[in-house]
Protein backbone atom coordinates (compact mmCIF):
# COMPACT_ATOMS: atom_id res chain seq x y z
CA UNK A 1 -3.70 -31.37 -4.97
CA UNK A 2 -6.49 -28.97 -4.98
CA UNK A 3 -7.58 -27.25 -8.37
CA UNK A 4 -9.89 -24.53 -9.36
CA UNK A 5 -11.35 -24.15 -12.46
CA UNK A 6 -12.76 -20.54 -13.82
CA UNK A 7 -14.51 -20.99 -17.31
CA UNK A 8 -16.01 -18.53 -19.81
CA UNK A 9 -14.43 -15.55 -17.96
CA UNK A 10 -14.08 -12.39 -19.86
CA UNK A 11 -10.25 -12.02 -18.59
CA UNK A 12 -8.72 -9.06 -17.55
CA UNK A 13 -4.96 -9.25 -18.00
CA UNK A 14 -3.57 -5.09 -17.12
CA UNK A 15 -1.54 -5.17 -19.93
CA UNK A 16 -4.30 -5.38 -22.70
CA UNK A 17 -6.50 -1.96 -22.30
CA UNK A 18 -9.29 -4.25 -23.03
CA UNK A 19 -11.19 -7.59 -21.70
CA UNK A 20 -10.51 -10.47 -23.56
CA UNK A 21 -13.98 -13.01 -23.94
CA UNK A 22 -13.58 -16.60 -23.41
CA UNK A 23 -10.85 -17.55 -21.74
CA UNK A 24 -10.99 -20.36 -18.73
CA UNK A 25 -8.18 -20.07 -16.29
CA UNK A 26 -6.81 -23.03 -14.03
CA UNK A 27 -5.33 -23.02 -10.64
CA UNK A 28 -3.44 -25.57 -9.25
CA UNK A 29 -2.15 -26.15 -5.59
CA UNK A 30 -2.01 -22.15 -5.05
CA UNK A 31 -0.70 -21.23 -8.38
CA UNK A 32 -2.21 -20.42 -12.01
CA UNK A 33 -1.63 -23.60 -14.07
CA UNK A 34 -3.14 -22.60 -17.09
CA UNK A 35 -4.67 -19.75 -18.73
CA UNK A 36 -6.51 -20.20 -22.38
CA UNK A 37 -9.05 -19.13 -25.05
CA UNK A 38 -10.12 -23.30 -25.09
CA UNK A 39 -12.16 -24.94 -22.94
CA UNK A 40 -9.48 -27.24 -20.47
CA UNK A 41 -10.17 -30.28 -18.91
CA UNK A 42 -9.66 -31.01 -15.38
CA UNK A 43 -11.48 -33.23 -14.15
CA UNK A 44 -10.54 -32.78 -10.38
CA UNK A 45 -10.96 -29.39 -10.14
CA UNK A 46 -13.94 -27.33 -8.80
CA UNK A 47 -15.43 -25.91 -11.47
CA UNK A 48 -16.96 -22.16 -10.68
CA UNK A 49 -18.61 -20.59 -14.37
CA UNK A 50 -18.51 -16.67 -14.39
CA UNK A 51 -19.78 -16.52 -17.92
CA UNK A 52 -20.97 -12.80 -18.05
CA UNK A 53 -18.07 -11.59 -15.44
CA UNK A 54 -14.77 -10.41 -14.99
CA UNK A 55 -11.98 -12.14 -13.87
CA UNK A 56 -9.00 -10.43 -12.70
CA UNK A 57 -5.56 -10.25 -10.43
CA UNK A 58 -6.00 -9.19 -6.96
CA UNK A 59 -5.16 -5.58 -5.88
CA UNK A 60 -2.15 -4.57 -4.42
CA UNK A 61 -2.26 -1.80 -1.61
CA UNK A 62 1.38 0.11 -1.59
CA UNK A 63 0.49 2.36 1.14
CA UNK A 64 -1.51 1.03 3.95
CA UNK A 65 -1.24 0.89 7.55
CA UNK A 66 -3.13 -2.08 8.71
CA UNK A 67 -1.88 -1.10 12.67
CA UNK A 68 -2.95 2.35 12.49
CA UNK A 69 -6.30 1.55 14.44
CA UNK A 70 -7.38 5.36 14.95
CA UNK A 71 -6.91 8.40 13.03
CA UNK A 72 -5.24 10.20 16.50
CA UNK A 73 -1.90 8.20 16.35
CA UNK A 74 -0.34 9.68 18.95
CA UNK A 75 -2.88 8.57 21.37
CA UNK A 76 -2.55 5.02 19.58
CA UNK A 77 1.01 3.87 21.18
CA UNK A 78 0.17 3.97 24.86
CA UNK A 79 -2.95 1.34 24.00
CA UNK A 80 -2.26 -1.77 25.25
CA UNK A 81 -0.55 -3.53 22.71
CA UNK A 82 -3.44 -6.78 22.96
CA UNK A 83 -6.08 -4.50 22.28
CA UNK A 84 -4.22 -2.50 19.25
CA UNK A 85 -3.68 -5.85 17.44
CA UNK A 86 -7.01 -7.07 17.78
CA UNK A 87 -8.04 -4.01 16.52
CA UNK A 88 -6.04 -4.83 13.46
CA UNK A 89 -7.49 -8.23 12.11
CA UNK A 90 -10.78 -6.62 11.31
CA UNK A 91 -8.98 -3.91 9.08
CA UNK A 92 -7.49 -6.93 7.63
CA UNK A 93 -10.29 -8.92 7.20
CA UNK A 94 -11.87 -5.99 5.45
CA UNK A 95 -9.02 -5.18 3.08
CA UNK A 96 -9.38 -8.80 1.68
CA UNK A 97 -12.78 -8.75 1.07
CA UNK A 98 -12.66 -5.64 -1.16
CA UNK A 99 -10.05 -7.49 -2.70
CA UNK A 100 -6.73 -6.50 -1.83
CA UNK A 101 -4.87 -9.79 -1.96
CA UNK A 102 -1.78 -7.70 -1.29
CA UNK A 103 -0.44 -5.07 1.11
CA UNK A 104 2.51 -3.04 1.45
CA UNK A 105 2.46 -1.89 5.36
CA UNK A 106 4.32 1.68 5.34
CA UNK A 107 4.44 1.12 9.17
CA UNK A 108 3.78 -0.35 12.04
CA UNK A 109 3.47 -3.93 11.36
CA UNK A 110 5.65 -6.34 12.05
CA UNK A 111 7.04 -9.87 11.47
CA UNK A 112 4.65 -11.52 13.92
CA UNK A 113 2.12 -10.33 11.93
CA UNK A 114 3.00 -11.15 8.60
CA UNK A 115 3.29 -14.98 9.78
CA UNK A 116 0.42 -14.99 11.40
CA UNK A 117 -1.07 -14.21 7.73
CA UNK A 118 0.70 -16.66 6.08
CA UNK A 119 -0.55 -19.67 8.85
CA UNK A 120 -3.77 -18.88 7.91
CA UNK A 121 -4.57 -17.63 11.67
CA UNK A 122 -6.25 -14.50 10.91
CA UNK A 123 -7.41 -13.48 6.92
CA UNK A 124 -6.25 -10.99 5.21
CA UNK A 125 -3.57 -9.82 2.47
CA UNK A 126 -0.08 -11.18 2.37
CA UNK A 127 1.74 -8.06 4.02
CA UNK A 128 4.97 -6.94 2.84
CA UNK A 129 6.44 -5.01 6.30
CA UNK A 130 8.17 -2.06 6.94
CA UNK A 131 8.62 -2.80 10.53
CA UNK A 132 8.60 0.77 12.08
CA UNK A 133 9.05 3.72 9.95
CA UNK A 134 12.16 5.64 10.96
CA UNK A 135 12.05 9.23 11.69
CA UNK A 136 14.29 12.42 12.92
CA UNK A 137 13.48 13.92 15.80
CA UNK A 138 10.50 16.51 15.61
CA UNK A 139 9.75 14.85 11.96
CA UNK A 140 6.61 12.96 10.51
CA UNK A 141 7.00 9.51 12.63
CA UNK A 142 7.76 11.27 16.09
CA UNK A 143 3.74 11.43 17.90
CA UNK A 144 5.49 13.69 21.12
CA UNK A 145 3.72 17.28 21.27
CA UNK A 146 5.29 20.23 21.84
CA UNK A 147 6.08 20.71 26.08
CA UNK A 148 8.24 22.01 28.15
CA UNK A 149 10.82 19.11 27.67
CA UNK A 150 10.50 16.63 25.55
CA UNK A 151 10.00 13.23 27.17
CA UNK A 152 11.24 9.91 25.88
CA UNK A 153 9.37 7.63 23.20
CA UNK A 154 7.64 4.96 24.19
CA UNK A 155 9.76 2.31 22.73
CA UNK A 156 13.28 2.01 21.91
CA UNK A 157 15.01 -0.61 19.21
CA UNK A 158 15.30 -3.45 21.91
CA UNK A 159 11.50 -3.15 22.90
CA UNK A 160 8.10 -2.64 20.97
CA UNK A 161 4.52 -0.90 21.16
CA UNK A 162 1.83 -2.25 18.88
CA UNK A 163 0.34 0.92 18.67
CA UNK A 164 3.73 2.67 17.29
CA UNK A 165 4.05 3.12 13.67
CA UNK A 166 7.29 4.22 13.70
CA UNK A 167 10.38 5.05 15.86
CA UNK A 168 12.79 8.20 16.25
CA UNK A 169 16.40 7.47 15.14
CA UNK A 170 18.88 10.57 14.78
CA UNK A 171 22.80 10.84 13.60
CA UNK A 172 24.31 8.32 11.56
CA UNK A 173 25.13 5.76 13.71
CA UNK A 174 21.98 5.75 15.02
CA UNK A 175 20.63 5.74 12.04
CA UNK A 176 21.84 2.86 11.11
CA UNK A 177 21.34 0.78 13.86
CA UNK A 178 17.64 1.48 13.65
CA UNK A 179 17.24 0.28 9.73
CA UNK A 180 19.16 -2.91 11.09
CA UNK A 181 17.46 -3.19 13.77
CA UNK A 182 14.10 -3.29 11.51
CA UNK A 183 15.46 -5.07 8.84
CA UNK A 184 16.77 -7.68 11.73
CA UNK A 185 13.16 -7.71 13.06
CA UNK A 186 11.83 -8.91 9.68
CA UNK A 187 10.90 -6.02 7.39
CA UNK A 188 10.81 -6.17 3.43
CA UNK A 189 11.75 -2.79 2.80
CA UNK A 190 13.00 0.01 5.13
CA UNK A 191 10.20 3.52 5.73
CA UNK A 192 12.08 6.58 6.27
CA UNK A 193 10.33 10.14 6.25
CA UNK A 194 12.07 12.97 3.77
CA UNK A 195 10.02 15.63 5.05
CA UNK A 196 6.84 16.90 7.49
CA UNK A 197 3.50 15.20 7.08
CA UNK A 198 -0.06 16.06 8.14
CA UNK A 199 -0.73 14.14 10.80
CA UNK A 200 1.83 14.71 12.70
CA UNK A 201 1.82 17.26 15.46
CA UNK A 202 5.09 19.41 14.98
CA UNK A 203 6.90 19.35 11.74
CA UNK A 204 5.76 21.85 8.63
CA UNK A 205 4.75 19.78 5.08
CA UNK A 206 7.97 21.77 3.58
CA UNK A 207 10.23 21.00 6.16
CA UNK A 208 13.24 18.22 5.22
CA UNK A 209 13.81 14.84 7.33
CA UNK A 210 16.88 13.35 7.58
CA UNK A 211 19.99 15.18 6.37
CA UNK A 212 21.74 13.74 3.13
CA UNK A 213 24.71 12.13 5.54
CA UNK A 214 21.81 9.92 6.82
CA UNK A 215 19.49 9.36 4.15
CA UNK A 216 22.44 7.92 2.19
CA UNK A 217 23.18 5.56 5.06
CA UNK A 218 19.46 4.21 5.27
CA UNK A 219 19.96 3.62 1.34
CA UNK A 220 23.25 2.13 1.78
CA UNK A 221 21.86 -0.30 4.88
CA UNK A 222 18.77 -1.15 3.12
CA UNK A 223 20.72 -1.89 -0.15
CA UNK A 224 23.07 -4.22 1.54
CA UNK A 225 20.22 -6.23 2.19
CA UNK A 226 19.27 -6.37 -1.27
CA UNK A 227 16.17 -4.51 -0.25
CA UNK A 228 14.99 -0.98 -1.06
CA UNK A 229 14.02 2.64 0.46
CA UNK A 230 10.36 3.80 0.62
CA UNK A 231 10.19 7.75 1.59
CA UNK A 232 7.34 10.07 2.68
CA UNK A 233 7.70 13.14 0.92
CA UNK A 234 5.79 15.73 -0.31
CA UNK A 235 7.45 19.22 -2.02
CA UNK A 236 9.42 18.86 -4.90
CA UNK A 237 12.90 19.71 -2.86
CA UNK A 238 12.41 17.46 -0.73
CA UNK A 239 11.38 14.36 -3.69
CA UNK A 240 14.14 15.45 -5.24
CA UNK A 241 16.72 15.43 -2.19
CA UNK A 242 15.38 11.90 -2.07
CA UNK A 243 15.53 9.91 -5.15
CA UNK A 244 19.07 11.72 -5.58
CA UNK A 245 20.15 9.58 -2.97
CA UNK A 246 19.13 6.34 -4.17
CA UNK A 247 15.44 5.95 -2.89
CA UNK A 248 13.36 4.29 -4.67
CA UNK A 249 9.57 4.93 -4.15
CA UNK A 250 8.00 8.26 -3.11
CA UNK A 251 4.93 8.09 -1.07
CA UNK A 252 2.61 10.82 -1.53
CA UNK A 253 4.41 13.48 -3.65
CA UNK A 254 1.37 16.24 -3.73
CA UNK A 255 3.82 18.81 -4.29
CA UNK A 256 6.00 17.72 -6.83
CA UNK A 257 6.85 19.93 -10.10
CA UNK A 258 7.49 19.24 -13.98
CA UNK A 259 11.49 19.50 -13.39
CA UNK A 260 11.69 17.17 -10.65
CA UNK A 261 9.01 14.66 -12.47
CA UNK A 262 11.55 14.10 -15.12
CA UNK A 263 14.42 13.69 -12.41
CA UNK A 264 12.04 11.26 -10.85
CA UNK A 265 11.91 9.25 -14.17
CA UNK A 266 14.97 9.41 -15.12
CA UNK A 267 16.25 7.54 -11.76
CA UNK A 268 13.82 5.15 -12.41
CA UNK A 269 12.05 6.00 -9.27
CA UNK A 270 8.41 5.54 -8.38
CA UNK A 271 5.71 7.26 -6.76
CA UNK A 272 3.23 6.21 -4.45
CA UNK A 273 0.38 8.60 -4.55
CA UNK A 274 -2.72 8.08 -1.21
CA UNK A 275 -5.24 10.89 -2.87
CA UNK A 276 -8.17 9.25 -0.65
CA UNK A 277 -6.41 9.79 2.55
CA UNK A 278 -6.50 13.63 2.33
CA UNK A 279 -10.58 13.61 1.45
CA UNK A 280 -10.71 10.87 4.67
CA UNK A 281 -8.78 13.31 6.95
CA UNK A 282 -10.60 16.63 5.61
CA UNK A 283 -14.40 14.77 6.12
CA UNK A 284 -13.74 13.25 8.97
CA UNK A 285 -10.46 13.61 11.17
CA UNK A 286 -11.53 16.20 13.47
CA UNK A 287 -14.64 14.13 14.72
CA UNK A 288 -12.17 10.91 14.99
CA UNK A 289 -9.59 13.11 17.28
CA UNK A 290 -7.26 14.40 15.10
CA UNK A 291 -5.54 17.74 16.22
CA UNK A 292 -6.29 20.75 15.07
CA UNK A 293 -2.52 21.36 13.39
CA UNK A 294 -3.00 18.50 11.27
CA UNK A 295 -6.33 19.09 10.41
CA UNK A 296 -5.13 22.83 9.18
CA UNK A 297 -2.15 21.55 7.37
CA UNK A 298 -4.81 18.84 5.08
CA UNK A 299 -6.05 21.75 2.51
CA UNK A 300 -1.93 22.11 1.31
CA UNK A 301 -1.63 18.81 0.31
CA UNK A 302 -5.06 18.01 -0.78
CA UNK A 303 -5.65 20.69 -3.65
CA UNK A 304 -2.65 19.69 -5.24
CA UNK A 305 -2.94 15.73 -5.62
CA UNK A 306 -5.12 15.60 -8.63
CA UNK A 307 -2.19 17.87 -10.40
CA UNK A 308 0.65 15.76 -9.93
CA UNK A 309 -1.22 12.52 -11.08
CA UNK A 310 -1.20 15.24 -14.68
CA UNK A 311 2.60 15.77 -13.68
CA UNK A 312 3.71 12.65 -13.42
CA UNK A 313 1.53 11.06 -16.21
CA UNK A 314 3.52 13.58 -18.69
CA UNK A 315 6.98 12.88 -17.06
CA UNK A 316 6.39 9.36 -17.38
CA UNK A 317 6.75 8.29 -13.79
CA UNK A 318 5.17 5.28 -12.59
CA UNK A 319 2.45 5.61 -10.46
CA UNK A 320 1.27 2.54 -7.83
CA UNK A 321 -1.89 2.42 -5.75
CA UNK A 322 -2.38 3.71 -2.22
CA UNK A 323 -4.06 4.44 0.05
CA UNK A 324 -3.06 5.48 3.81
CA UNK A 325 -5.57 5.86 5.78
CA UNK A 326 -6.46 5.27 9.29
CA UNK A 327 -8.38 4.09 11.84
CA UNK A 328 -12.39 4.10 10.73
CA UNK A 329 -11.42 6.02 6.98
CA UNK A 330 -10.19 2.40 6.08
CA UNK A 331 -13.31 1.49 4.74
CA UNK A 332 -12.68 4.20 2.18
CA UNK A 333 -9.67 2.24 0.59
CA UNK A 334 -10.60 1.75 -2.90
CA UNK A 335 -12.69 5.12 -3.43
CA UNK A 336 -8.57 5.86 -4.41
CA UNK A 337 -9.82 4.60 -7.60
CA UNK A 338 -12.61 6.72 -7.65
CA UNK A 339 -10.55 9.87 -7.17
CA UNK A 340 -7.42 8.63 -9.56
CA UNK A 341 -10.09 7.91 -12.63
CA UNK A 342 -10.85 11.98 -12.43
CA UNK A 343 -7.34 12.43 -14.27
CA UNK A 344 -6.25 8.88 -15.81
CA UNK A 345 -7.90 6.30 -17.55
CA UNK A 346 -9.45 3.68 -15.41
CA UNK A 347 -6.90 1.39 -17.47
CA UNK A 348 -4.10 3.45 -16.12
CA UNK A 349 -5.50 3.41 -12.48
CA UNK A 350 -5.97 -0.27 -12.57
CA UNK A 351 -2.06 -1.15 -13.48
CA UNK A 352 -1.42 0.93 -10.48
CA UNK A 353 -2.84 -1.30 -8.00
CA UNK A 354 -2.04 -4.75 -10.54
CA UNK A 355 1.12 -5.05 -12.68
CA UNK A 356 2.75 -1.47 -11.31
CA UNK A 357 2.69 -2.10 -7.78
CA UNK A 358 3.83 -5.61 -8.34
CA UNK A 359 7.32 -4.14 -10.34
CA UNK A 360 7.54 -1.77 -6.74
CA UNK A 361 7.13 -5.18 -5.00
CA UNK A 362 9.40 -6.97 -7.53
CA UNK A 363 7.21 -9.21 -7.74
CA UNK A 364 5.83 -8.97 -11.09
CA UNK A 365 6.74 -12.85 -12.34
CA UNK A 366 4.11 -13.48 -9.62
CA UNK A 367 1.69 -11.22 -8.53
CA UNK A 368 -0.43 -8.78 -10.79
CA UNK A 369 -0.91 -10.72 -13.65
CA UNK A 370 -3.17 -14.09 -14.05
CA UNK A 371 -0.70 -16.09 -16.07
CA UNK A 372 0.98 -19.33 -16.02
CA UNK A 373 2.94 -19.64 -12.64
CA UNK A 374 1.64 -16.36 -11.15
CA UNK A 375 0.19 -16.75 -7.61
CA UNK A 376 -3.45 -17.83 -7.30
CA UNK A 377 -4.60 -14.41 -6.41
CA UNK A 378 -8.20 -13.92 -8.22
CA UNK A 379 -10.84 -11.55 -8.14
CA UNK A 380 -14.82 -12.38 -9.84
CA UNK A 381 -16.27 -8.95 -10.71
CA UNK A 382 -19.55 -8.27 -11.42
CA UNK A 383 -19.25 -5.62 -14.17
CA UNK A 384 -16.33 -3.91 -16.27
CA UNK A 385 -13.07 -2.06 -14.24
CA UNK A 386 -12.25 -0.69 -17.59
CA UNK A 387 -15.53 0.84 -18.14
CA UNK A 388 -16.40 1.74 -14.41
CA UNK A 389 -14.34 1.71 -11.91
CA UNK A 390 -17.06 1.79 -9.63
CA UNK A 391 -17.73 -2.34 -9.95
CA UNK A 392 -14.21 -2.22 -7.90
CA UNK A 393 -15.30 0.53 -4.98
CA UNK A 394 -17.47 0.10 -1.33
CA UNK A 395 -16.44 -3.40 0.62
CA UNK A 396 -16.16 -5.65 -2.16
CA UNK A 397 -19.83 -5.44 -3.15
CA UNK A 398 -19.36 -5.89 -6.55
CA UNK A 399 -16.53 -8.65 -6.17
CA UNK A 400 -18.50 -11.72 -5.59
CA UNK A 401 -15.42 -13.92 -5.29
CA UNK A 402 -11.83 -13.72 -3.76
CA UNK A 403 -9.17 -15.83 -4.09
CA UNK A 404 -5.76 -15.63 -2.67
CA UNK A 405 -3.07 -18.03 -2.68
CA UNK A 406 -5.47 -20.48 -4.54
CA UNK A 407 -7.59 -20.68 -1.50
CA UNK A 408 -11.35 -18.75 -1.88
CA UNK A 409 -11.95 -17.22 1.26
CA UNK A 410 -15.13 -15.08 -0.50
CA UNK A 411 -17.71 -16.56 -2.81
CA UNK A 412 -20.83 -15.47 -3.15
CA UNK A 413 -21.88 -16.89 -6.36
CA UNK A 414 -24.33 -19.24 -6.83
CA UNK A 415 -23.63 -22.68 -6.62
């Protein structure tokens, strides 16, 4: 049995908008044993003091895209597929270290690489795969530019590309073959795309993906798995179009509008907003290689992300944490909080990326929180999240210690 002891913490539990002083927090064989205002004895454990710190869950990543190696992802999926996953643990490595515990892939990795997490053969967060996002024909996941005849992907169901994020399925029987397919292949929830993207070469922001016919069929598939839809979308036709049909999360949503906000909470449904992405792409994606189209199409989406945090604060949506980006930008990851903090309290942008994104994960009796029989996923923080977010931002400078699964693969505090 291996035990970890954490005493005279000031705690921070995301569903109290303040710290709490004093508390000492025990983990046991990977999970939180105990959690309490009292000094507790254990007299096997390590015992680490962070009197004058913070102690706190680790973050939760909805929207990442540990695979996506470059910003140009078109280029990406005729890499050999070696080189493309060693590309990969780095980004990883990284995430964990700034103290994302947990990841939600929205694309492109797969089973393999989810176990080869969970061995303990390369570090990083615990990954929660979409396998490969599934896309129409000319829509956000389809990389082919515009030509004189349009040549076949790269991959089909029965083979695979590392450097593919996602895969073009059209009709309903195709359709659903591909979310089996995925959800054969291993993936936690199924990635569809309800309408263009940015950087993609050939499909407007306003344009629709799938038709109804098949967006009901990728809910119905993913349902009878007891799993749920995740959907790119970004006008308010198109979020509406989607959560009508039974999806559940919405990533991105720039362009959503009061009336479909309240459709969006009524349905329960969630949104996943990736704010940082669009200041990533507009600094830096033409001197990483990304085409001029997408580059042009950045300023829609942009301008309008910091209103629709305001929109869908007021309709009561809930908001998780992501953050999308690509290639080099991933270093940027949790300047998200930075941006989110302009319109909500940092309380409010915290749950996103805590006890929020573990209810998208339903996972919330285990990740999220640090309470009795929660997963040993623990953050040290020099400094207050509630008071500045900025003790959570750059690559984990401020976060002397990280802990996930009970195991510390961080610690920089003195002995």
């Amino acid at each position: 049995m291996t035990a970890v002891l954490f005493k005279n913490a000031a705690l921070l539990d995301p569903t109290q908008p303040e710290l709490q002083e004093g508390f000492h927090v025990l983990v046991e064989d990977g999970k939180i044993r105990e959690v309490s205002d009292r000094p507790i004895t254990a007299s096997s454990a390590q015992v680490i003091d962070v009197a004058g710190k913070t102690l706190m869950p680790g973050l939760i990543d909805l929207h990442a895209h540990v695979m996506a190696t470059q910003l140009n992802l078109s280029s990406q999926g005729v890499l050999p597929d070696a080189l493309v996953m060693m590309r990969a643990v780095p980004i990883m490595s990284a995430m964990l270290r700034r103290g994302f515990t947990t990841v939600r892939d929205a694309g492109g990795a797969g089973w393999g690489l989810k176990c080869a997490v969970e061995e303990g053969v390369v570090a990083g967060p615990r990954l929660f795969i979409s396998g490969r996002a599934i896309s129409q024909t000319g829509g956000h996941g389809d990389p082919r530019p515009r030509s004189d005849h349009l040549r076949p992907m790269s991959f089909c169901g029965c083979c695979f590309r590392a450097g593919d994020i996602g895969r073009v399925a059209d009709g309903i029987e195709d359709v659903r073959k591909a979310v089996r397919q995925e959800l054969q292949m291993g993936a936690d929830q199924i990635k569809m795309m309800a309408s263009g993207g940015v950087a993609s070469p050939t499909d407007p922001i306003a344009s629709f993906g799938y038709s109804e016919d098949e967006i009901r069929v990728i809910v119905e598939e993913a349902a009878g798995r007891q799993t749920y839809v995740m959907a790119h979308s970004y006008t308010a036709d198109a979020i509406e179009r989607a959560v009508r049909l039974g999806v559940r999360t919405i990533e991105h949503g720039n362009l959503v509008d009061e009336r479909v906000a309240k459709i969006m909470a009524e349905k329960g449904a969630y949104v996943v907003p990736t704010l940082v992405t669009y200041e990533a792409l507009a600094n830096e994606g033409a001197d990483y290689g990304l085409p001029p189209d997408s580059v042009a199409k950045i300023a829609t989406v942009r301008t309008a992300g910091l209103q629709s945090l305001d929109i869908y604060k007021k309709a009561g949506v809930k908001m998780g944490f992501g953050s999308d980006l690509l290639g080099p930008s991933q270093r940027l990851q949790s300047d998200e909080f930075r941006i989110r903090a302009e319109v909500l309290s940092n309380w409010e942008v915290i749950q996103s990326a805590t006890t929020t994104a573990a209810e998208v994960l339903r996972m919330e009796d285990r990740l999220g929180r640090l309470v009795p029989g929660a997963t040993a996923d623990v953050l040290v923080v020099d400094g207050n999240p509630y008071r500045d977010v900025s003790c959570l931002l750059g690559q984990g400078d401020h976060i002397p210690l990280v802990m996930k699964d009970g195991v510390i693969h961080h610690n920089e505090l003195k002995a």
